[in-house]
N, C-alpha and C. Protein backbone atom coordinates (compact mmCIF):
# COMPACT_ATOMS: atom_id res chain seq x y z
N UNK A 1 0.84 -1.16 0.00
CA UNK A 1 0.00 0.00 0.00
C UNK A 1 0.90 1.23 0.00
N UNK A 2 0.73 1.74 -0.90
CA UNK A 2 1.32 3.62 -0.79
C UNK A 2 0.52 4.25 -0.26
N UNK A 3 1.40 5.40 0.32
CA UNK A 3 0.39 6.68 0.65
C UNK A 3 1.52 7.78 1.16
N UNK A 4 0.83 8.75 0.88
CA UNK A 4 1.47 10.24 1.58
C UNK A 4 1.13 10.73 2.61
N UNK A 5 1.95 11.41 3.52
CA UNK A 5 1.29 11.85 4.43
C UNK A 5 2.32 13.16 4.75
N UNK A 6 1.64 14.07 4.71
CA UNK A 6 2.56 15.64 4.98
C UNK A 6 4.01 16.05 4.08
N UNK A 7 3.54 15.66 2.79
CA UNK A 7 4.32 15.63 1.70
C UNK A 7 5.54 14.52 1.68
N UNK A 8 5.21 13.26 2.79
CA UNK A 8 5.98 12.43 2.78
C UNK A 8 5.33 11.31 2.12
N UNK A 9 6.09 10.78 0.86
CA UNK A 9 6.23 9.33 0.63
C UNK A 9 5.95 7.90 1.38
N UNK A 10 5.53 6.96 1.41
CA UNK A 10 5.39 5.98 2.15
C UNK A 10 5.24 4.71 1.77
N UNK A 11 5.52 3.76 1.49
CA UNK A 11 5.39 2.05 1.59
C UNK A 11 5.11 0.94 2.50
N UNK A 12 3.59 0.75 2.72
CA UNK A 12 3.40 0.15 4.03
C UNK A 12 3.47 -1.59 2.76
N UNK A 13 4.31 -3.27 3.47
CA UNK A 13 4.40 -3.88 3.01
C UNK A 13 3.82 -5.24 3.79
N UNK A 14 2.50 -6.24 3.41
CA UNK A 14 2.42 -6.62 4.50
C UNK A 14 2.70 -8.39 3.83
N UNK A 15 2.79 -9.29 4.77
CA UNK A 15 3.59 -10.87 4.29
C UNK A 15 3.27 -11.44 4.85
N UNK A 16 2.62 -13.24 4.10
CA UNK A 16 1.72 -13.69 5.09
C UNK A 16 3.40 -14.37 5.47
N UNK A 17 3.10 -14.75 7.05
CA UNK A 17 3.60 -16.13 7.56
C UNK A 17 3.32 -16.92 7.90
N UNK A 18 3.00 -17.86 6.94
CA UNK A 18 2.44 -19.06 7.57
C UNK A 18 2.90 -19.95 8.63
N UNK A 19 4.11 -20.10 8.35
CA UNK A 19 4.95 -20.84 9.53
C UNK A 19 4.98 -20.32 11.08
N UNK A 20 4.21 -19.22 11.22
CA UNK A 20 3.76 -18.12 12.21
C UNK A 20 2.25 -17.95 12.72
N UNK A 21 1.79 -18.43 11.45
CA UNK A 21 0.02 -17.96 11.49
C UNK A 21 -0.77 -16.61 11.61
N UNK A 22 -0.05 -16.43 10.74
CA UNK A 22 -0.47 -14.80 10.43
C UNK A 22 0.11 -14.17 9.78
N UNK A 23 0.14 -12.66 9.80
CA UNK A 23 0.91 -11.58 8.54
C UNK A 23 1.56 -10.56 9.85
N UNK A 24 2.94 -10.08 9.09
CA UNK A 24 3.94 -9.51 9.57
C UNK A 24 3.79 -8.14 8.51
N UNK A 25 4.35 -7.35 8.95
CA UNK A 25 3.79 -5.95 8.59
C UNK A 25 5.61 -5.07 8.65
N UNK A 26 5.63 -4.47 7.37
CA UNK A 26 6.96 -3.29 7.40
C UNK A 26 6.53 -2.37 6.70
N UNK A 27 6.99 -1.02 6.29
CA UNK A 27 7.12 -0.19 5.99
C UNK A 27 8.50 1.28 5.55
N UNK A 28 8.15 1.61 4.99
CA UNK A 28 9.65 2.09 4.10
C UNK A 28 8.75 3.80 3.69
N UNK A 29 10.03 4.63 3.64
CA UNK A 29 9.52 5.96 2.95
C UNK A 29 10.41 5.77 1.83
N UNK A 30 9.96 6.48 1.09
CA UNK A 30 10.32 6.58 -0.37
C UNK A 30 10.56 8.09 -0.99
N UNK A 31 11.48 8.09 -1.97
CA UNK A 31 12.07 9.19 -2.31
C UNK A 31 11.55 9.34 -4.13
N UNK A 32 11.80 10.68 -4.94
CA UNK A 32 11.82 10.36 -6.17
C UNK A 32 13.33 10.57 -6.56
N UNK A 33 13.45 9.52 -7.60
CA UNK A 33 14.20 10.08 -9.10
C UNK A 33 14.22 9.77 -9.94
N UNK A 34 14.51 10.53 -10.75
CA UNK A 34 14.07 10.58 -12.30
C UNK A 34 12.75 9.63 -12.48
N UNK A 35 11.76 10.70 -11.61
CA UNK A 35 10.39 9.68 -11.56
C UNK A 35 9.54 8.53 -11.22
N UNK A 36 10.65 7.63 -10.45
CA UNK A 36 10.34 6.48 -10.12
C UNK A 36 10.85 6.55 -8.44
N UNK A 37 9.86 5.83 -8.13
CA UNK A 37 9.89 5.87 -6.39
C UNK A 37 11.20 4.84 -6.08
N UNK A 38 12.12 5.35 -4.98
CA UNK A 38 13.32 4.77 -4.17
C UNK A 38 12.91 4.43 -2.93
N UNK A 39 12.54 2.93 -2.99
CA UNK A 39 12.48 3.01 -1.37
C UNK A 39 13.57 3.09 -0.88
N UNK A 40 13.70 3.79 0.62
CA UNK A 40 14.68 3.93 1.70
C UNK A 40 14.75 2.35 2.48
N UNK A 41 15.65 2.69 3.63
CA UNK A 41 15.61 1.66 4.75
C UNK A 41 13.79 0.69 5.07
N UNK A 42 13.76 -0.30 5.20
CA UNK A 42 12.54 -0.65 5.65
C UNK A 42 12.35 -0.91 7.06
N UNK A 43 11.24 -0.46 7.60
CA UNK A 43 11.42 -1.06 9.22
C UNK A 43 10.42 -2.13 9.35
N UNK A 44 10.33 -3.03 10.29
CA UNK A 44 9.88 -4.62 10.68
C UNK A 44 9.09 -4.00 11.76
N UNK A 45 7.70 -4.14 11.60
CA UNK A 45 7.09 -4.28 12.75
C UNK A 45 7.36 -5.28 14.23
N UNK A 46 7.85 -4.73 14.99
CA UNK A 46 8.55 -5.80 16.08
C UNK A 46 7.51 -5.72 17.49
N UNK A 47 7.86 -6.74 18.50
CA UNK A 47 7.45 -6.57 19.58
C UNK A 47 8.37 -6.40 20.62
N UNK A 48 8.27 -5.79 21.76
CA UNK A 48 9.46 -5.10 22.38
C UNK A 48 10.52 -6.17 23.12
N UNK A 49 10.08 -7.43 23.25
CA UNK A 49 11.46 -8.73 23.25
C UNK A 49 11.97 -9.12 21.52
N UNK A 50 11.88 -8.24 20.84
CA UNK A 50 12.37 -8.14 19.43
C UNK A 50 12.00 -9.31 18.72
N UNK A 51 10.99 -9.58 19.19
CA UNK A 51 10.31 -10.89 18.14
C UNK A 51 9.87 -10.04 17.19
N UNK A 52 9.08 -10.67 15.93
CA UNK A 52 8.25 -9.84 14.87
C UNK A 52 6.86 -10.24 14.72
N UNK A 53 6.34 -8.97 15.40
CA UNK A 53 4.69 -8.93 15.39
C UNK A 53 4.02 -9.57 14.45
N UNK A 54 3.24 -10.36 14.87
CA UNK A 54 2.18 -10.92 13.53
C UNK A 54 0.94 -10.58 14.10
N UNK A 55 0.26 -10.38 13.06
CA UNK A 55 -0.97 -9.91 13.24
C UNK A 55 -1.95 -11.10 12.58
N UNK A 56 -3.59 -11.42 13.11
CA UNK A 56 -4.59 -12.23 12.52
C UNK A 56 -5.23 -12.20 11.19
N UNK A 57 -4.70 -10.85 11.01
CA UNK A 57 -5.68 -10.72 9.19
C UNK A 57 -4.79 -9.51 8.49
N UNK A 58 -4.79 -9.62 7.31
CA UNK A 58 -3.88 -8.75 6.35
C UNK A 58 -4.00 -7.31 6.89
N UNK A 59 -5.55 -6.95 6.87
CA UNK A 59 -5.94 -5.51 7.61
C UNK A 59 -5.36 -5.26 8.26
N UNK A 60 -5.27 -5.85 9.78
CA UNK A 60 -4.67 -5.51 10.94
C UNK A 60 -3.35 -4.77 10.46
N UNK A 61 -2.69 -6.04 10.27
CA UNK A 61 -1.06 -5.61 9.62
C UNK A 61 -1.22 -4.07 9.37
N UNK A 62 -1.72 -4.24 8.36
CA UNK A 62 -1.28 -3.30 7.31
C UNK A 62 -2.13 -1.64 8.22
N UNK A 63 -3.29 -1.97 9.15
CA UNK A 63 -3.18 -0.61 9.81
C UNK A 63 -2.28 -0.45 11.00
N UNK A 64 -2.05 -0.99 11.23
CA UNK A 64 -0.54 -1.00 12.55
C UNK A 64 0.39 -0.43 12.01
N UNK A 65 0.82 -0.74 10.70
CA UNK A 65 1.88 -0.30 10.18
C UNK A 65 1.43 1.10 9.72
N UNK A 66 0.78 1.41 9.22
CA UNK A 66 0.27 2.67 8.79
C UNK A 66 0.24 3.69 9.75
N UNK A 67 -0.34 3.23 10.90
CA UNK A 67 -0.39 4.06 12.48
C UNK A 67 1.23 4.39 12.48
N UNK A 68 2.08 3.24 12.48
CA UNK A 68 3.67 3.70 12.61
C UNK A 68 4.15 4.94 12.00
N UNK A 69 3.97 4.42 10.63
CA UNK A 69 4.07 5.87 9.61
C UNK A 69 3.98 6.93 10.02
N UNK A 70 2.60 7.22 10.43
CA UNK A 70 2.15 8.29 10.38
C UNK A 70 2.86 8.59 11.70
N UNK A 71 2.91 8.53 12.93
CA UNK A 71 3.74 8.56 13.85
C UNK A 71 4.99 9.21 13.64
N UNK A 72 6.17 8.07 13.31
CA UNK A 72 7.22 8.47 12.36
C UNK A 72 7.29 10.03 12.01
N UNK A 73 6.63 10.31 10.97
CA UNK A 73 6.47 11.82 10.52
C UNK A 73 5.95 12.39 11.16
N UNK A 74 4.93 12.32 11.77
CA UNK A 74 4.38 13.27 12.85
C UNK A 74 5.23 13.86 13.49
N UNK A 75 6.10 12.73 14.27
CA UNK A 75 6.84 13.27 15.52
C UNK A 75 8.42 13.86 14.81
N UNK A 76 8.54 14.04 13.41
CA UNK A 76 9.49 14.42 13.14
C UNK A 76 10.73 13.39 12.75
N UNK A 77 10.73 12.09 13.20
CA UNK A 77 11.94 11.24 12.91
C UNK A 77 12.06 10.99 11.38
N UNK A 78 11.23 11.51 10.16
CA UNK A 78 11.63 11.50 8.98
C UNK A 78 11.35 12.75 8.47
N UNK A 79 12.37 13.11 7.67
CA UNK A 79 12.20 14.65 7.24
C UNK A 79 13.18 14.35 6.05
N UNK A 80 12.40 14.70 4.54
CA UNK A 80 13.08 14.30 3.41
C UNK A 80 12.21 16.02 2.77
């Protein structure tokens, strides 16, 4: 899923795991050049003993990760 948010770029990416039972959720900002989107670094939705969050249904994922995003820029930790 793309999206912008406060003239920022964004790549929310979500993956089932089956071997997990469920979907794992990342996200990336993105840059242009020469017209075509660059994603940056990606971050892993984690849980705070650094396992990686899975979530029950693609949705979930993918709004958790989106909440991050927007966070992220909100509070200033990306500025492109």
């Amino acid at each position: 899923m793309k999206g912008t948010h406060n003239n920022i770029n964004y790549l929310v990416k979500v993956s089932k795991q089956e071997d997990l039972g469920g979907y794992s959720a990342s996200f990336s900002f993105t840059t242009k050049s020469n017209d075509t989107d660059v994603e940056q670094k990606a971050y892993e939705l984690m849980n705070s003993d650094k396992s990686v969050s899975i979530f029950k249904s693609k949705e979930d994922a993918e709004i958790a990760a989106e909440k991050c995003v927007l966070v992220c820029i909100d509070d200033g930790f990306i500025n492109y």
